[in-house]
Protein backbone atom coordinates (compact mmCIF):
# COMPACT_ATOMS: atom_id res chain seq x y z
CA UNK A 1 -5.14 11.55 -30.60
CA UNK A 2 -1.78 11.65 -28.31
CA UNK A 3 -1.80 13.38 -25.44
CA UNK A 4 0.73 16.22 -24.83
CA UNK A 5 2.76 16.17 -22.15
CA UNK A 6 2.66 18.62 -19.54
CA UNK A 7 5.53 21.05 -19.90
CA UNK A 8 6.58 21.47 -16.09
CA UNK A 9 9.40 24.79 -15.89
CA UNK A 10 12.25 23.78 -13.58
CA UNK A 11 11.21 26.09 -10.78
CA UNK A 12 8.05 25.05 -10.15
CA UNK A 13 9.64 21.59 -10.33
CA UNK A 14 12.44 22.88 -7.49
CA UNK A 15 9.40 24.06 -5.45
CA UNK A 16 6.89 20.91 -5.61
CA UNK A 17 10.25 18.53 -4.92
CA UNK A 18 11.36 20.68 -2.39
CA UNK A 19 7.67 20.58 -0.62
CA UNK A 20 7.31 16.98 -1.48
CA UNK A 21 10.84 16.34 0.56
CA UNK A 22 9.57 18.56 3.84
CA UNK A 23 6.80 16.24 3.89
CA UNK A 24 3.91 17.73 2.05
CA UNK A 25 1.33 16.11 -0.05
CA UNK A 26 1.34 15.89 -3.27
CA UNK A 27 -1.78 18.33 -3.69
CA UNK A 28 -0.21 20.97 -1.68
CA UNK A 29 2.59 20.53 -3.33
CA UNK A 30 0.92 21.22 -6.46
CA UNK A 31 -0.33 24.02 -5.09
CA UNK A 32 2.76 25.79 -3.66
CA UNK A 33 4.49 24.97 -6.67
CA UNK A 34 1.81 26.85 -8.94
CA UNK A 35 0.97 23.25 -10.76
CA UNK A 36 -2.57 21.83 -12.13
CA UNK A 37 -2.58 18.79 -9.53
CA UNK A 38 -3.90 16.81 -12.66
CA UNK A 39 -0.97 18.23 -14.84
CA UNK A 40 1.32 16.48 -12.59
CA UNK A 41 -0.36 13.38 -12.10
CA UNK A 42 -0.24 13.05 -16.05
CA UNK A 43 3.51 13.89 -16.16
CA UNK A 44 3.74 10.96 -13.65
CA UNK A 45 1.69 8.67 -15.46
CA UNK A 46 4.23 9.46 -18.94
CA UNK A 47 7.38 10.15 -17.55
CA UNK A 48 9.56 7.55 -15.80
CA UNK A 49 12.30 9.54 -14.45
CA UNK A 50 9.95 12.44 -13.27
CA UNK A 51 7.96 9.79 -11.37
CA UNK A 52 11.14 8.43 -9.76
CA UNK A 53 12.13 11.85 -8.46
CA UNK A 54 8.79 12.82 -7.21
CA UNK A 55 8.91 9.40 -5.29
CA UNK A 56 12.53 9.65 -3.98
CA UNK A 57 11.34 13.03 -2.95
CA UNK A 58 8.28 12.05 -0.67
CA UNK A 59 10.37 9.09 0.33
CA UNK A 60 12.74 11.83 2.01
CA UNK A 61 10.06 13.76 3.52
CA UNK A 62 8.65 10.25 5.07
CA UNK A 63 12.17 9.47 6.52
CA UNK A 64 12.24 13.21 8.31
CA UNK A 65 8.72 12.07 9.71
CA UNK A 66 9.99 9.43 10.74
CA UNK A 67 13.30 10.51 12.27
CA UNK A 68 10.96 13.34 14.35
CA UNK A 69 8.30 10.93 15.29
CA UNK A 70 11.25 8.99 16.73
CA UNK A 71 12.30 11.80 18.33
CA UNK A 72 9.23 12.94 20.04
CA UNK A 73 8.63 9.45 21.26
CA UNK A 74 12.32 8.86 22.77
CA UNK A 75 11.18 12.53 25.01
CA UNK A 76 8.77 10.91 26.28
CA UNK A 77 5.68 12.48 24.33
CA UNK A 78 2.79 10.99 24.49
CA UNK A 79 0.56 12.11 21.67
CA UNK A 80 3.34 10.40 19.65
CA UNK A 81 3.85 7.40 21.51
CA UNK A 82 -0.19 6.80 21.37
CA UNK A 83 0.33 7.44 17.40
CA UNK A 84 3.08 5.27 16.55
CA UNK A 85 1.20 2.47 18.97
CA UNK A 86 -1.49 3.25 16.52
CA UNK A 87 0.00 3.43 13.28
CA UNK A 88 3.05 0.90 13.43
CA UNK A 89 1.61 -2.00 16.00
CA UNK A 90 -2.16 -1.30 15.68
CA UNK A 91 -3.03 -0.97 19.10
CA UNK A 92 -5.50 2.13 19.76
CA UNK A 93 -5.16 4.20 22.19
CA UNK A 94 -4.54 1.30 25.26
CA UNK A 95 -7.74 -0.87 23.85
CA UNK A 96 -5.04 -3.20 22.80
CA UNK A 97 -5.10 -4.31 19.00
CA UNK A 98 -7.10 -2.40 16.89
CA UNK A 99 -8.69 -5.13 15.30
CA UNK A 100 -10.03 -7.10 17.87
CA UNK A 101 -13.40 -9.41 17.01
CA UNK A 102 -12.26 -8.98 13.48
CA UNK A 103 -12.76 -12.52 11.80
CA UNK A 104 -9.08 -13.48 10.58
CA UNK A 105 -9.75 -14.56 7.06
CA UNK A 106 -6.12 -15.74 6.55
CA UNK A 107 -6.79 -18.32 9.14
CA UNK A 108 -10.17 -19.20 7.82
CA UNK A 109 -8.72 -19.64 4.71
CA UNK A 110 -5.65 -21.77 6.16
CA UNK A 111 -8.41 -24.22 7.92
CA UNK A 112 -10.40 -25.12 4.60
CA UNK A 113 -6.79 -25.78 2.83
CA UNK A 114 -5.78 -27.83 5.41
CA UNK A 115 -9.18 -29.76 5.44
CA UNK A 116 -9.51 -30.24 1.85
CA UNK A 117 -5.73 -31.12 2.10
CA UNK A 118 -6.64 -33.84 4.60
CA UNK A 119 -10.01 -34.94 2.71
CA UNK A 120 -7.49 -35.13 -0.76
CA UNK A 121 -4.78 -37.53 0.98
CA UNK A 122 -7.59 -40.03 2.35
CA UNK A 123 -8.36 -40.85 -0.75
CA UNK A 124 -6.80 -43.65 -2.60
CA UNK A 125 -4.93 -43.21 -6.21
CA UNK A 126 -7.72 -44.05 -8.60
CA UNK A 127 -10.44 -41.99 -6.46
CA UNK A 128 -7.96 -39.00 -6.94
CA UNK A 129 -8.03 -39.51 -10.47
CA UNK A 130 -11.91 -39.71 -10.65
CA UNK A 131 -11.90 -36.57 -8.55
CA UNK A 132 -9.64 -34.90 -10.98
CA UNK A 133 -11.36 -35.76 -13.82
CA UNK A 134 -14.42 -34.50 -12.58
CA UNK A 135 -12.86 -30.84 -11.61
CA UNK A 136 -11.74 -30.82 -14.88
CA UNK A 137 -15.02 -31.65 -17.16
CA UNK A 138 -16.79 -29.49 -14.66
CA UNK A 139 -14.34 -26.72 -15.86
CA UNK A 140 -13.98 -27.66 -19.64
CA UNK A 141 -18.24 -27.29 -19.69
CA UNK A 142 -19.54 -23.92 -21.00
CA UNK A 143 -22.48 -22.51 -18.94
C-alpha cells in the first residue's frame, strides 16, 4: 500500500511559508495556514523541494530573530542581553556557565585514550601483537 501524498493548494502553502518566515512554528503555522500538522509533516517526509522551502523559510524567520535580538541587546535591554547570555554562551542569568559541576565526559573520555595510548606504546612489538591477537579472538568468539 503507497501512501498518497498530501495535496497542499498554493495558498495555504503562501500562508504557512509566509508564517514560517515571520518566525512561527511549524504547528502554528499549520494552523494559520488551515493544514493537518501531520499532512505537512508527511509532505516533508516525500517531497524534497517542499522540504527545502519550508526550511529556507524558517531559516528566514530565525535570521529576523536574530537581527531583532541583536537589536534589543545593542539598546541596552536587558531581558535580551540575559537571553542571549543564556542561549548563545550558556551562562544563566549571572551564575556564570550553566553547566557548572557537570562531569565533562569529553575530557573523561580524552584521559582513558590517552592512558590506554600510553599503556599501548610501553609495550614492546611482540607484546602488541599478543595483545592484538587477543582483542581479536575475544571478538571473533560468539557468546
Amino acid at each position: 500500500m503507497s501512501r498518497r501524498e498530501p495535496h497542499i493548494t498554493f495558498s495555504e502553502l503562501h500562508r504557512l511559508l509566509r508564517h514560517l518566515r515571520k518566525g512561527g512554528t511549524r504547528k502554528g503555522a499549520c494552523g494559520w495556514a488551515g493544514i493537518i500538522f501531520a499532512e505537512l509533516e508527511q509532505k516533508f517526509a516525500l517531497d524534497k523541494k517542499f522540504a527545502k522551502a519550508v526550511e529556507k523559510s524558517e531559516s528566514f524567520g530565525l535570521a529576523k530573530d536574530e537581527r531583532r535580538l541583536e537589536g534589543k541587546v545593542s539598546e541596552g535591554d536587558r531581558q535580551a542581553l540575559l537571553f542571549r547570555m543564556k542561549t548563545v554562551y550558556g551562562y544563566a542569568y549571572g551564575k556564570g556557565p550553566a553547566k557548572v559541576g557537570v562531569r565533562n565526559k569529553k575530557d573523561e573520555r580524552s584521559k582513558a585514550v590517552e592512558e590506554v595510548r600510553r599503556e599501548i606504546e610501553a609495550l614492546s612489538p611482540q607484546e602488541r601483537k599478543r595483545t592484538v591477537k587477543a582483542y581479536r579472538e575475544a571478538a571473533a568468539c560468539p557468546g
